[in-house]
PDB file of N, CA and C in Angstrom:
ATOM      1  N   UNK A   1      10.897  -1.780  18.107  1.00  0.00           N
ATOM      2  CA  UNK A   1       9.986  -1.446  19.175  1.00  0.00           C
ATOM      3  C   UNK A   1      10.349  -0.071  19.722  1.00  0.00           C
ATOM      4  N   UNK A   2       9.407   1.026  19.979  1.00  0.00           N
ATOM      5  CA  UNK A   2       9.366   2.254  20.641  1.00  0.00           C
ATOM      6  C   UNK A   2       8.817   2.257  21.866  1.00  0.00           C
ATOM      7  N   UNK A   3       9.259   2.640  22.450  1.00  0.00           N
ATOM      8  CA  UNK A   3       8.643   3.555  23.794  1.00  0.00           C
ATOM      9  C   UNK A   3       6.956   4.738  23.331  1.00  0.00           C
ATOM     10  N   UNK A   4       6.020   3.938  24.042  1.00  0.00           N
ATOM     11  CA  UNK A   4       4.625   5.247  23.487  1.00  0.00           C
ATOM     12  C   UNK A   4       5.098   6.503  24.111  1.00  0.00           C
ATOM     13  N   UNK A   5       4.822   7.016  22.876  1.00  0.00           N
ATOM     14  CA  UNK A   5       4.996   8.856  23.340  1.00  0.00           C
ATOM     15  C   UNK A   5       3.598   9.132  22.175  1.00  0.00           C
ATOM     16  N   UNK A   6       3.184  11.032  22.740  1.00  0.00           N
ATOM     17  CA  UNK A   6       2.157  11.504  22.179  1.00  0.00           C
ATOM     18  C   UNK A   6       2.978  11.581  20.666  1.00  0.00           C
ATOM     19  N   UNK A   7       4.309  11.926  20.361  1.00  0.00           N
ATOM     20  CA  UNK A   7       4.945  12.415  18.851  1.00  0.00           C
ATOM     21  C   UNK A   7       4.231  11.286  17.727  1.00  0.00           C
ATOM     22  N   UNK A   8       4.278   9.724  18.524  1.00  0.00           N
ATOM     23  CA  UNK A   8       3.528   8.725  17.490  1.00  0.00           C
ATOM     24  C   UNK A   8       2.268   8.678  17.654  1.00  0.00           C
ATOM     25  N   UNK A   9       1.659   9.948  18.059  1.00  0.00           N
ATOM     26  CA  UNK A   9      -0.067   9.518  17.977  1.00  0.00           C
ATOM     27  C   UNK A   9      -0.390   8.679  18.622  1.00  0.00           C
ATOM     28  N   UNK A  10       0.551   8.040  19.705  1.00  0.00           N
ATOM     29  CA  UNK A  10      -0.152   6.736  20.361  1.00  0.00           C
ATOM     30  C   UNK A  10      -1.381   6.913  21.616  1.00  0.00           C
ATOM     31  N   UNK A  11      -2.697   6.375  21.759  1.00  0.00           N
ATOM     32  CA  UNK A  11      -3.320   7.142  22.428  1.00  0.00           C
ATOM     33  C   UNK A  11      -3.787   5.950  23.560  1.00  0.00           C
ATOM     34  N   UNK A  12      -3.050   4.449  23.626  1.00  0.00           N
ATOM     35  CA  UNK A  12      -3.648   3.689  24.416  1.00  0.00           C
ATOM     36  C   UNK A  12      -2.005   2.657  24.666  1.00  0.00           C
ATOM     37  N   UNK A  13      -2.533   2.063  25.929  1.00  0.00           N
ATOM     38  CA  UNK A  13      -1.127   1.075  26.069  1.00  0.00           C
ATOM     39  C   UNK A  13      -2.040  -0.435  26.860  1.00  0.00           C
ATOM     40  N   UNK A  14      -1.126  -0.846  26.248  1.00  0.00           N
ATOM     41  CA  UNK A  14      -1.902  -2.366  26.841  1.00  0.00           C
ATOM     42  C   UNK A  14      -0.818  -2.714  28.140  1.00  0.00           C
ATOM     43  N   UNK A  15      -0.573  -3.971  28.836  1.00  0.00           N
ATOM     44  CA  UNK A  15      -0.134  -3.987  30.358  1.00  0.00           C
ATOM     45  C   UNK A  15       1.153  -4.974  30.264  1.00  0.00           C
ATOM     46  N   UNK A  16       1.179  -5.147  28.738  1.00  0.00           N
ATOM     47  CA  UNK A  16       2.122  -6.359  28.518  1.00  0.00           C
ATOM     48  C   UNK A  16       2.713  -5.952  27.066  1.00  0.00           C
ATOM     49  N   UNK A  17       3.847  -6.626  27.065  1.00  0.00           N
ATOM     50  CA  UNK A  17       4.720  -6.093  25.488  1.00  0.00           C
ATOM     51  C   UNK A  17       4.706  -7.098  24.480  1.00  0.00           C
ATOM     52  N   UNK A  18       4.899  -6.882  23.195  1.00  0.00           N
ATOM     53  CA  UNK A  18       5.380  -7.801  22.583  1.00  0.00           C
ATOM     54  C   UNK A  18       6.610  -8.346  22.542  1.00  0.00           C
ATOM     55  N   UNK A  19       6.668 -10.099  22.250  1.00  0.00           N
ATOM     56  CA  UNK A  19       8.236 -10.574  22.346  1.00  0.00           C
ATOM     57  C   UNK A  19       8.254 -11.279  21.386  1.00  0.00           C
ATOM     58  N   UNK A  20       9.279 -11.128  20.673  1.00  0.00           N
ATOM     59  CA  UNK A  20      10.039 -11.915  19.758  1.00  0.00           C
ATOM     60  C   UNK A  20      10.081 -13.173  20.050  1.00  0.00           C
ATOM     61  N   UNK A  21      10.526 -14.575  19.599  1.00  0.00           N
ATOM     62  CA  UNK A  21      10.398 -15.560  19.657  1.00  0.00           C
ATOM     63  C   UNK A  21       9.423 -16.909  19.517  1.00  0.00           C
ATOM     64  N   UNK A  22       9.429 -17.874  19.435  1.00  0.00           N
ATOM     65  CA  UNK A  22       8.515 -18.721  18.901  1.00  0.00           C
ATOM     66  C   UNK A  22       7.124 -18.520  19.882  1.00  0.00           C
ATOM     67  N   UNK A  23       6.180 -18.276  19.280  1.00  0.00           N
ATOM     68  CA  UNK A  23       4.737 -18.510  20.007  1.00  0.00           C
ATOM     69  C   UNK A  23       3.616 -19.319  19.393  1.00  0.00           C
ATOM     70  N   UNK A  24       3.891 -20.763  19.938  1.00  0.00           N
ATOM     71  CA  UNK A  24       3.224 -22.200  19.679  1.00  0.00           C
ATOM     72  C   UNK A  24       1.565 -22.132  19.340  1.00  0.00           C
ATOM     73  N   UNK A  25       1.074 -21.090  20.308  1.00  0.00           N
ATOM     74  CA  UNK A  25      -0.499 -21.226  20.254  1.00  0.00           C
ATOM     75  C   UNK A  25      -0.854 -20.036  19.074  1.00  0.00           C
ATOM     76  N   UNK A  26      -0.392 -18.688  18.904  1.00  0.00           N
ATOM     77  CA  UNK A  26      -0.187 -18.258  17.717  1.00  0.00           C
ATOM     78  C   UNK A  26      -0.252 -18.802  16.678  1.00  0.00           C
ATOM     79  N   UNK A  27       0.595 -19.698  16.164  1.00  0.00           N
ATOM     80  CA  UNK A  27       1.317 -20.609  15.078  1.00  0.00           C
ATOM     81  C   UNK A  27      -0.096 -21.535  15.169  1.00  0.00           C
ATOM     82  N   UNK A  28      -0.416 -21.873  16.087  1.00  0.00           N
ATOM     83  CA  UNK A  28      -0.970 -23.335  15.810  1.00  0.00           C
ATOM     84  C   UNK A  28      -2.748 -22.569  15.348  1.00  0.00           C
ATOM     85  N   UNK A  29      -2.860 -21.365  15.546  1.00  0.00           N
ATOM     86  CA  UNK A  29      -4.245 -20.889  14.911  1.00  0.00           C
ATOM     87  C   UNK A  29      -3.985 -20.345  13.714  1.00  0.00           C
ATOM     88  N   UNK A  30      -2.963 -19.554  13.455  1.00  0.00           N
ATOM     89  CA  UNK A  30      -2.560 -19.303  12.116  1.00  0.00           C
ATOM     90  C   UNK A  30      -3.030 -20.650  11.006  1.00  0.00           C
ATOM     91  N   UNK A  31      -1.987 -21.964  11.252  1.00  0.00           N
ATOM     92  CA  UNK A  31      -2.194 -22.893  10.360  1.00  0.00           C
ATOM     93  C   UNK A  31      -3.349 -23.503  10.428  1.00  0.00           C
ATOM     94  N   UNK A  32      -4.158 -23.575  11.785  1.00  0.00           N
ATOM     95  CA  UNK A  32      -5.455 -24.196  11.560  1.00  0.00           C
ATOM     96  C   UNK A  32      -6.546 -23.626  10.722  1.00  0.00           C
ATOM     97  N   UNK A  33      -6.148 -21.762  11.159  1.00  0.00           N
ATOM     98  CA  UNK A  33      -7.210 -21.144   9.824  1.00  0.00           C
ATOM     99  C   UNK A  33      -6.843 -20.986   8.222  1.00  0.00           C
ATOM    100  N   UNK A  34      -5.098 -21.250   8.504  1.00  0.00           N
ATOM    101  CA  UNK A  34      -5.152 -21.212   6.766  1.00  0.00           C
ATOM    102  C   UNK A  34      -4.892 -22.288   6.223  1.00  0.00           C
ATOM    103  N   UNK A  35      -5.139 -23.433   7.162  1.00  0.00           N
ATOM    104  CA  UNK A  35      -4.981 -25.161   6.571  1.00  0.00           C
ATOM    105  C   UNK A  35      -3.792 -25.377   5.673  1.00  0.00           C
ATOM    106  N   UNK A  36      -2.895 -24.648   6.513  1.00  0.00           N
ATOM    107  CA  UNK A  36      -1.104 -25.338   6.629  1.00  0.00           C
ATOM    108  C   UNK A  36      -1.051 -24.238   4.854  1.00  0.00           C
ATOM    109  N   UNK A  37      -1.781 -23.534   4.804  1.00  0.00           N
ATOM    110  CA  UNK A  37      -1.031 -22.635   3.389  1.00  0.00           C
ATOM    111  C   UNK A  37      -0.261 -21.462   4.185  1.00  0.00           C
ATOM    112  N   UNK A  38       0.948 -21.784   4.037  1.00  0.00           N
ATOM    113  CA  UNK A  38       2.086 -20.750   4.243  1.00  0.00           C
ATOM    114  C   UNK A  38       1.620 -18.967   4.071  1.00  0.00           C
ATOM    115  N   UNK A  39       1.665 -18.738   2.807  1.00  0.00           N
ATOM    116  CA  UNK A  39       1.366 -17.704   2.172  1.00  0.00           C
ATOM    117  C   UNK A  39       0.060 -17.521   2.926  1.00  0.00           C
ATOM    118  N   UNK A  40      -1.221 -17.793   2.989  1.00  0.00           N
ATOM    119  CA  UNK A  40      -2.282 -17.219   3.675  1.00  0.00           C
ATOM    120  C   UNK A  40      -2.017 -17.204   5.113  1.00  0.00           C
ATOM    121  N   UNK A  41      -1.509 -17.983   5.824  1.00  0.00           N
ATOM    122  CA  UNK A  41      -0.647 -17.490   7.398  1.00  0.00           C
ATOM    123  C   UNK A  41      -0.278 -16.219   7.242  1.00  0.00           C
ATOM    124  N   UNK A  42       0.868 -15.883   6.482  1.00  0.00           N
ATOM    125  CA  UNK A  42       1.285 -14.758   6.793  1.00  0.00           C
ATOM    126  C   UNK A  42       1.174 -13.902   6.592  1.00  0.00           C
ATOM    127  N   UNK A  43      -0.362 -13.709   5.444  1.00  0.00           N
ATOM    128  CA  UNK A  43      -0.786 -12.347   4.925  1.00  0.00           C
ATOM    129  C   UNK A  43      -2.372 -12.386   6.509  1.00  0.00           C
ATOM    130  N   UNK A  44      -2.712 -13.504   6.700  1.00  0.00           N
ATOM    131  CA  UNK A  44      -3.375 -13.372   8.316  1.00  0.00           C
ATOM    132  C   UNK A  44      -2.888 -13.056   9.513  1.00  0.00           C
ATOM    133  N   UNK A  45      -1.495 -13.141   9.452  1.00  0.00           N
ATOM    134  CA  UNK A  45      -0.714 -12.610  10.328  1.00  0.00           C
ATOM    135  C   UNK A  45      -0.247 -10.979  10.295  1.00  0.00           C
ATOM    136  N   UNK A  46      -0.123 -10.819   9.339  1.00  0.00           N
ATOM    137  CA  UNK A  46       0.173  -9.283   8.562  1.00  0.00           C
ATOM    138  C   UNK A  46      -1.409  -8.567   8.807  1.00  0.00           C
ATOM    139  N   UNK A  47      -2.116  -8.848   8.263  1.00  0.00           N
ATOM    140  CA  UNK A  47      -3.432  -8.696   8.497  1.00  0.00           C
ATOM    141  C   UNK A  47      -3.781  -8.033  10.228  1.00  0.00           C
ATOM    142  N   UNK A  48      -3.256  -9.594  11.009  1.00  0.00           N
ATOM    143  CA  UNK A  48      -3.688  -9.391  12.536  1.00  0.00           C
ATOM    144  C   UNK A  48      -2.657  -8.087  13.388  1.00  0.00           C
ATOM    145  N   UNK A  49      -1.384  -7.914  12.707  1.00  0.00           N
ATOM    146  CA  UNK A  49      -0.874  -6.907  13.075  1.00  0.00           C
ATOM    147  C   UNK A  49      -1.244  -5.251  12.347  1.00  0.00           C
ATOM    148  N   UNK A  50      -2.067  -5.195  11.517  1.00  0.00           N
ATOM    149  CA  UNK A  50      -2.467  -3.743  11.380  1.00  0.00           C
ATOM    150  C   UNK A  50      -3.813  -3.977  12.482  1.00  0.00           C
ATOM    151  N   UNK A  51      -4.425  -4.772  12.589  1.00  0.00           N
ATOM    152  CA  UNK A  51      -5.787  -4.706  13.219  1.00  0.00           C
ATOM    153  C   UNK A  51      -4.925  -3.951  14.779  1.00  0.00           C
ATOM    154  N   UNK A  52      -3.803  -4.859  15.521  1.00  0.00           N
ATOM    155  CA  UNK A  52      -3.773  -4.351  16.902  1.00  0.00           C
ATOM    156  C   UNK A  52      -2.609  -3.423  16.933  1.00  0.00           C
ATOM    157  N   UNK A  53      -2.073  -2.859  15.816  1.00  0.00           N
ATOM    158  CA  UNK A  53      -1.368  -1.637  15.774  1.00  0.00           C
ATOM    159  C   UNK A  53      -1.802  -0.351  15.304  1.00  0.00           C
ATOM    160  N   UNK A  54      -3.099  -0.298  14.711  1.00  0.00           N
ATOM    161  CA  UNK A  54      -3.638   0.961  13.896  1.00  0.00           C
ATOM    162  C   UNK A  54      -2.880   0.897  12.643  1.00  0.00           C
ATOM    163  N   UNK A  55      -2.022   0.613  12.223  1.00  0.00           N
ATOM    164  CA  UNK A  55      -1.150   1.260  10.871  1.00  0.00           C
ATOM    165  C   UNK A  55      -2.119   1.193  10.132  1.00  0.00           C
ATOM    166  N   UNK A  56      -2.485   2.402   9.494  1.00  0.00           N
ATOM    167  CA  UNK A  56      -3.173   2.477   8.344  1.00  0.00           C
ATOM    168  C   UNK A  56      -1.934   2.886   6.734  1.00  0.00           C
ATOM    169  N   UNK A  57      -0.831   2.076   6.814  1.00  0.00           N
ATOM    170  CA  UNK A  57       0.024   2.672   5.444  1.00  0.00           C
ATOM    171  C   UNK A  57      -0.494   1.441   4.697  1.00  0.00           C
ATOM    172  N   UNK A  58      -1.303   0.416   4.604  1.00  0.00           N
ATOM    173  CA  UNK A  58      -2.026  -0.631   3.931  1.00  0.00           C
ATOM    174  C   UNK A  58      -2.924  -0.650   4.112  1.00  0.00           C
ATOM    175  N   UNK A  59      -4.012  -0.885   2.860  1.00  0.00           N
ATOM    176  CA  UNK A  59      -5.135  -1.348   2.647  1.00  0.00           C
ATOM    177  C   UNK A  59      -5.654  -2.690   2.820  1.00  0.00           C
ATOM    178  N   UNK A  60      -6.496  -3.778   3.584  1.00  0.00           N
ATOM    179  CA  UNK A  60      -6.111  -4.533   3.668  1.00  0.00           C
ATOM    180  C   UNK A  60      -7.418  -5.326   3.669  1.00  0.00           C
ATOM    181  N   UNK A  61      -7.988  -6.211   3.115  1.00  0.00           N
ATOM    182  CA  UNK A  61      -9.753  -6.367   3.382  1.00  0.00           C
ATOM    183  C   UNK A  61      -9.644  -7.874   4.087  1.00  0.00           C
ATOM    184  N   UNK A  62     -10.153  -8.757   4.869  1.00  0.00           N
ATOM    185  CA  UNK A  62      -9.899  -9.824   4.872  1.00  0.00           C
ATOM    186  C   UNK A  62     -11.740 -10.649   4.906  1.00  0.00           C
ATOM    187  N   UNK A  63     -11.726 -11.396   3.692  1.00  0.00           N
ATOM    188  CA  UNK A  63     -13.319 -11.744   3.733  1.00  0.00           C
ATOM    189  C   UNK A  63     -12.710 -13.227   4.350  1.00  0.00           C
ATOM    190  N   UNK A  64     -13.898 -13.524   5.387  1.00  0.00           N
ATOM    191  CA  UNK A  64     -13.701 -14.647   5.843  1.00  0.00           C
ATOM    192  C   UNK A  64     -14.518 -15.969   5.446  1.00  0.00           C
ATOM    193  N   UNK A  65     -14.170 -16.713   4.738  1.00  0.00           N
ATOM    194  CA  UNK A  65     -15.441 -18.169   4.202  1.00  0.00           C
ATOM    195  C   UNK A  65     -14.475 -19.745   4.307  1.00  0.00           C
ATOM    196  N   UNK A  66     -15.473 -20.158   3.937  1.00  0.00           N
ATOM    197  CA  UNK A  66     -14.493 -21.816   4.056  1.00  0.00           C
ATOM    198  C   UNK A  66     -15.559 -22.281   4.710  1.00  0.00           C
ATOM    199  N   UNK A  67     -15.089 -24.140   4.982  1.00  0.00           N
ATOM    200  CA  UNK A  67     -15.820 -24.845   5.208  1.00  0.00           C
ATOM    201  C   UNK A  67     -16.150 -24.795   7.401  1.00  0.00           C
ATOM    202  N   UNK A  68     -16.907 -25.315   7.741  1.00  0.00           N
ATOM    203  CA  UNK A  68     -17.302 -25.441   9.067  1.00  0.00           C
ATOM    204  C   UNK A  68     -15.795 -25.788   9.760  1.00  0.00           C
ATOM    205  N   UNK A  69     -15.387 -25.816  10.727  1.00  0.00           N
ATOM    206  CA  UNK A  69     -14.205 -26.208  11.315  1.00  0.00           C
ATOM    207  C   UNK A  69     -12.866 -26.110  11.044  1.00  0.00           C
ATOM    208  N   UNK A  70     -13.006 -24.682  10.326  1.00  0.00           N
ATOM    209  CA  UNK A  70     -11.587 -24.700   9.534  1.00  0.00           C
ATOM    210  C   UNK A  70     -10.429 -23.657  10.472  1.00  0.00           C
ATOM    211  N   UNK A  71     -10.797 -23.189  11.255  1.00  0.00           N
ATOM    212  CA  UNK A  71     -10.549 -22.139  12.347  1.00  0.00           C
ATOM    213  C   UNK A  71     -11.099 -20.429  11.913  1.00  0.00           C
ATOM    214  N   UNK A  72     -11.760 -19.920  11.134  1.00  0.00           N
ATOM    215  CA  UNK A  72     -12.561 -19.076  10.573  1.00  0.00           C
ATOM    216  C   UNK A  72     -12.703 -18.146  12.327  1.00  0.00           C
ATOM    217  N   UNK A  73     -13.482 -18.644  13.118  1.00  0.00           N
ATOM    218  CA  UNK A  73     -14.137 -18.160  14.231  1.00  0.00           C
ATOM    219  C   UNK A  73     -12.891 -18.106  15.274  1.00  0.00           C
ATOM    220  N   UNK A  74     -12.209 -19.420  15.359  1.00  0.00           N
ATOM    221  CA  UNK A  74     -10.785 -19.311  16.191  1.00  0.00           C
ATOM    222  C   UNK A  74     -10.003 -17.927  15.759  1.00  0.00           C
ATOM    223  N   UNK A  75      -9.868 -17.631  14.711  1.00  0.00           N
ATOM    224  CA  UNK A  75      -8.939 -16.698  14.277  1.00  0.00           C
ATOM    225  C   UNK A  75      -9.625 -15.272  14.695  1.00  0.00           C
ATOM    226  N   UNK A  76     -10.748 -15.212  14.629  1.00  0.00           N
ATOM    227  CA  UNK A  76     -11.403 -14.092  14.902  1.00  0.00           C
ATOM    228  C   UNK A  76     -11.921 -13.527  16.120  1.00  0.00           C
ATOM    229  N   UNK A  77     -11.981 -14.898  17.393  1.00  0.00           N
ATOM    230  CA  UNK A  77     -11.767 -14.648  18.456  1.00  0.00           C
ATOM    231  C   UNK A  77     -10.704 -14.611  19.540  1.00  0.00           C
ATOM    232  N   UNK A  78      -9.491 -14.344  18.723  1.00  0.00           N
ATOM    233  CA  UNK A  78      -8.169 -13.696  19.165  1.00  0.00           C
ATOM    234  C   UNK A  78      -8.298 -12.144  19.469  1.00  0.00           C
ATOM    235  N   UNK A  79      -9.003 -11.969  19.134  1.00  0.00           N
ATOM    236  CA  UNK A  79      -9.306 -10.133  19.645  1.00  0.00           C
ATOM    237  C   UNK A  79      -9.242  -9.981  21.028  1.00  0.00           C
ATOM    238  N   UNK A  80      -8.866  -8.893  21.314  1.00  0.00           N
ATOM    239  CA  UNK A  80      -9.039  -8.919  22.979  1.00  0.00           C
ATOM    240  C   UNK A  80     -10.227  -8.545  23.768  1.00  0.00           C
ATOM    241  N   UNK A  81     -10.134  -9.420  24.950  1.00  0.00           N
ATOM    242  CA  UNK A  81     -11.426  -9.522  25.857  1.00  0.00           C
ATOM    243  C   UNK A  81     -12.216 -10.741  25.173  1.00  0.00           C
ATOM    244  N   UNK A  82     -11.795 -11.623  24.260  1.00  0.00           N
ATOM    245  CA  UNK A  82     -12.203 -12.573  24.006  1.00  0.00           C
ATOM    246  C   UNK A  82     -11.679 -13.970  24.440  1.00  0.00           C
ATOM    247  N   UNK A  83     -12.548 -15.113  24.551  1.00  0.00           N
ATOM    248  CA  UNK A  83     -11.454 -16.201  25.138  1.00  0.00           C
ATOM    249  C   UNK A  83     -11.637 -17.143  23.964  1.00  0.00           C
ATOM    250  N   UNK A  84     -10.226 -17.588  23.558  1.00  0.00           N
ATOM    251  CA  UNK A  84      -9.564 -18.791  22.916  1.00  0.00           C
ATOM    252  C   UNK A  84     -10.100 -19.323  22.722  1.00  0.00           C
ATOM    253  N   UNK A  85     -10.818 -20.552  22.215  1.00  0.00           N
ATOM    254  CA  UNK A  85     -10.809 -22.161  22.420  1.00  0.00           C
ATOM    255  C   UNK A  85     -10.106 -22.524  21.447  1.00  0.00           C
ATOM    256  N   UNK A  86      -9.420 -23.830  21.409  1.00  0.00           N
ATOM    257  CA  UNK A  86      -8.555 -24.527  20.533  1.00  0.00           C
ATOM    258  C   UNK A  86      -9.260 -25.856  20.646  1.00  0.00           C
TER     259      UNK A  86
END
């Protein structure tokens, strides 16, 4: 973790930090959208961290399909200014 300065191009700050450690409601949309597959968690997780960091050093496409109720829409309304439902 850095401190924003202009040297990293950083051009916005949000009001709260990231923390290390277990985060239950995280976890529990991860596995609901990738229906407990490990490997697709964490390339959706990898995924959700270029979306709210900018890094563009990966290419990264994510098409979204599957059946009705699979968390598809949960996962996608984690964006901010959006609200949850679980």
């Amino acid at each position: 973790m850095l401190e924003a300065s202009r040297e990293h191009l950083i051009t916005k700050r949000a009001a709260v930090s990231p923390e290390r450690g277990p985060h239950p409601l995280w976890d529990k949309v991860l596995n609901r959208a990738s229906r407990g597959d490990a490997t697709m968690a964490h390339y959706l997780a990898k995924w959700a961290g270029y979306m709210l960091t900018g890094d563009t050093r990966e290419e990264a496409f994510l098409f979204v399909h599957g059946p009705g109720g699979s968390g598809k829409s949960t996962f996608a309304m984690t964006a901010p200014g959006k609200k949850l439902v679980l």
